[in-house]
Protein backbone atom coordinates (compact mmCIF):
# COMPACT_ATOMS: atom_id res chain seq x y z
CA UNK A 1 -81.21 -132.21 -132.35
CA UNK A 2 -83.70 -129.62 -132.40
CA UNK A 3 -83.00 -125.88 -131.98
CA UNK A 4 -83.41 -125.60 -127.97
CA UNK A 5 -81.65 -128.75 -127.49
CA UNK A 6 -78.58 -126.81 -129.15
CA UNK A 7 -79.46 -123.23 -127.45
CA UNK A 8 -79.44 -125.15 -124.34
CA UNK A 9 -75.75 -126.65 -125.16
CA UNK A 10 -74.59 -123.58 -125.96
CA UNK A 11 -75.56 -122.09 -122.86
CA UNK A 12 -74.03 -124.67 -120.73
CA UNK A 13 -70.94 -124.40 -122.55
CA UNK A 14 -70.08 -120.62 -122.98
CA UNK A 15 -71.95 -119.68 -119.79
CA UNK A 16 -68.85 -120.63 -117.52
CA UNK A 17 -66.43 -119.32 -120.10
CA UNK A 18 -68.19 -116.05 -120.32
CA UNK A 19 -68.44 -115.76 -116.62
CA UNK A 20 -64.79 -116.88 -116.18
CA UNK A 21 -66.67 -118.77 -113.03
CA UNK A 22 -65.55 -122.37 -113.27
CA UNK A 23 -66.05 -124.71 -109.77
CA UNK A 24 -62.74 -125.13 -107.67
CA UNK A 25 -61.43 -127.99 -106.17
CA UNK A 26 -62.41 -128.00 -102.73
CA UNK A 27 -59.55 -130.23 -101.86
CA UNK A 28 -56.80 -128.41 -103.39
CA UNK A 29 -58.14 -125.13 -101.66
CA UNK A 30 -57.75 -126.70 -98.51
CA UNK A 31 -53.95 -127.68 -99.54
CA UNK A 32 -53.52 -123.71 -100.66
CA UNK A 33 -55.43 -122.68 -97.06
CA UNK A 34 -52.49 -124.75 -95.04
CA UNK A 35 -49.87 -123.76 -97.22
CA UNK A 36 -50.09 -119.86 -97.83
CA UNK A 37 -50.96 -120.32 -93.77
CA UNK A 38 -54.59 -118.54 -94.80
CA UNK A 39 -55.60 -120.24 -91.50
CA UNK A 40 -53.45 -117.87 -89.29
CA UNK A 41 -55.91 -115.39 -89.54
CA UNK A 42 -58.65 -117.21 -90.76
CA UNK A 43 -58.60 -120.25 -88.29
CA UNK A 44 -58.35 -124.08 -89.98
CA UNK A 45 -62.52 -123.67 -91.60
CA UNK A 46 -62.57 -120.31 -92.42
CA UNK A 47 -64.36 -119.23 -88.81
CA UNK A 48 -61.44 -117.16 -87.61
CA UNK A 49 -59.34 -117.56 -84.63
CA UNK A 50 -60.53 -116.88 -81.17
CA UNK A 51 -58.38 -114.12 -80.40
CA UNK A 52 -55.01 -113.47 -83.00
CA UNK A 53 -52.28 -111.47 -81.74
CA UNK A 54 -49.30 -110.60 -83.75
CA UNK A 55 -45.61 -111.45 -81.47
CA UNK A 56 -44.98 -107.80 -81.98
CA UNK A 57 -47.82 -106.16 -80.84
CA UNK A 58 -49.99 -106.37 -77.57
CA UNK A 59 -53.47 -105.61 -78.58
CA UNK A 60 -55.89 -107.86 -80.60
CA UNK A 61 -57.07 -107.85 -84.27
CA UNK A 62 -59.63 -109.39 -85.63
CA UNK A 63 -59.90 -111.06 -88.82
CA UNK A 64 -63.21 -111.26 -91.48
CA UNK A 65 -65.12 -114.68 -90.96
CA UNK A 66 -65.21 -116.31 -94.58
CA UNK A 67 -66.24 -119.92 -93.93
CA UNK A 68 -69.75 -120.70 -96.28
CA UNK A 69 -69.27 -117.79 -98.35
CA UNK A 70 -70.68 -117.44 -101.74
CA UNK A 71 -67.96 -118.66 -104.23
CA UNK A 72 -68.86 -115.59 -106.36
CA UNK A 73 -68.18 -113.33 -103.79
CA UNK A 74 -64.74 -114.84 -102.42
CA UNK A 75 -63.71 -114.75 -105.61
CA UNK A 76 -64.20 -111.09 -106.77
CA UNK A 77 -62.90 -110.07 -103.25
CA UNK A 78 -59.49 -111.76 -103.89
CA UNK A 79 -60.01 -110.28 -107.71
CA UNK A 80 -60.62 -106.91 -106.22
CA UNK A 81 -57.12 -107.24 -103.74
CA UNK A 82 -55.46 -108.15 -106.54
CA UNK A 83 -56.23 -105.23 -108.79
CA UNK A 84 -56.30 -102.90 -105.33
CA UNK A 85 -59.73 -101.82 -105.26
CA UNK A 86 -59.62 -103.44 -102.27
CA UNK A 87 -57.14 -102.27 -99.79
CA UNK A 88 -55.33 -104.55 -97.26
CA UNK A 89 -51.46 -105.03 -97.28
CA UNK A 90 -51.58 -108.44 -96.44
CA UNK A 91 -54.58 -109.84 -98.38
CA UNK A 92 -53.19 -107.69 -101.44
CA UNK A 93 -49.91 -109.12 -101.41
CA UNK A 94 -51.22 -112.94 -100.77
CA UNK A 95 -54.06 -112.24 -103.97
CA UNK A 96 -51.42 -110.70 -106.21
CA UNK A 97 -49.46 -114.21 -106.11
CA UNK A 98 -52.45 -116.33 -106.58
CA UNK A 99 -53.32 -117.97 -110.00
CA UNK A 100 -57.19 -117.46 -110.80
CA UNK A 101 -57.35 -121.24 -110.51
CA UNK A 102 -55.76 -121.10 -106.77
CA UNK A 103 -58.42 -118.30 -105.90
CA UNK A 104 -61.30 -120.68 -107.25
CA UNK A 105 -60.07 -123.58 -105.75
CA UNK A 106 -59.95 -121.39 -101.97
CA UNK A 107 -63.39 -119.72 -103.05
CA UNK A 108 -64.42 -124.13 -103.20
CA UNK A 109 -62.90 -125.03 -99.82
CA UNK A 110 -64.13 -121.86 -97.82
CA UNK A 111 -67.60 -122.19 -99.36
CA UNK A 112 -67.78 -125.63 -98.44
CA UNK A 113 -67.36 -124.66 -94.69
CA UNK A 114 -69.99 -124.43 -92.07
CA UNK A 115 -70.14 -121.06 -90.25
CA UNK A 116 -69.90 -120.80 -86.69
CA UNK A 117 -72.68 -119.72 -84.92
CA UNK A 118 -71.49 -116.97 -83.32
CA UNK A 119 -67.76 -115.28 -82.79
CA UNK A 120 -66.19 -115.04 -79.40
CA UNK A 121 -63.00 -113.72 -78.30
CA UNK A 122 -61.05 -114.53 -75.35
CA UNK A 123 -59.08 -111.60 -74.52
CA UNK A 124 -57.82 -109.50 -71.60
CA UNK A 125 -57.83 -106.29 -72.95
CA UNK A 126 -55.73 -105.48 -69.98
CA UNK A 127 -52.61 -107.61 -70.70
């Protein structure tokens, strides 16, 4: 083998490692989604919910979209509620039981999601 035959292994080898970015399992994500009931807030693909109330209270809240994110950035968002640089009760407590393997394996299924065109909310602010 000549030398940039064996650079280029090297690369391809530690390059992950280094990163600690491996690809997830887009399948298994979707498992995690249904069981940690991610798609409560975040709807079945990642688009959100029309409109999510909580039983207890009468106004509406609105949850991030995070279908066809970057795997990269799902990732060090759920890294970053798990350490608490990022700040949400729920998300924090959900990230801080997650493996890094379950967060890659979300990061997989969510990325693999096509984004809605546009949000919309059907809601009687009224009621």
């Amino acid at each position: 083998m000549n030398r940039i035959t064996l650079v280029f292994l090297g690369c391809c080898i530690v390059s992950p490692l280094a990163f600690g970015q491996s690809s997830g399992d887009s399948a298994a994500g979707k498992k995690l989604a249904e069981e940690w009931q991610c798609t409560l807030c975040h709807g079945p693909d990642g688009n959100g919910n029309k409109v999510s109330t909580r039983t207890e209270m009468s106004e509406a809240w609105s949850t991030p979209r995070i279908s066809a994110q970057p795997q990269r950035y799902f990732i060090k968002t759920m890294q970053d509620y798990k350490t608490g640089k990022r700040s949400n009760d729920d998300m924090q407590l959900m990230a801080k039981q997650l493996s890094d393997d379950e967060i890659r394996d979300l990061a997989a299924w969510y990325g693999s999601q096509t984004p809605r065109a546009q949000a919309t909310y059907d809601f009687d602010p009224e009621r």
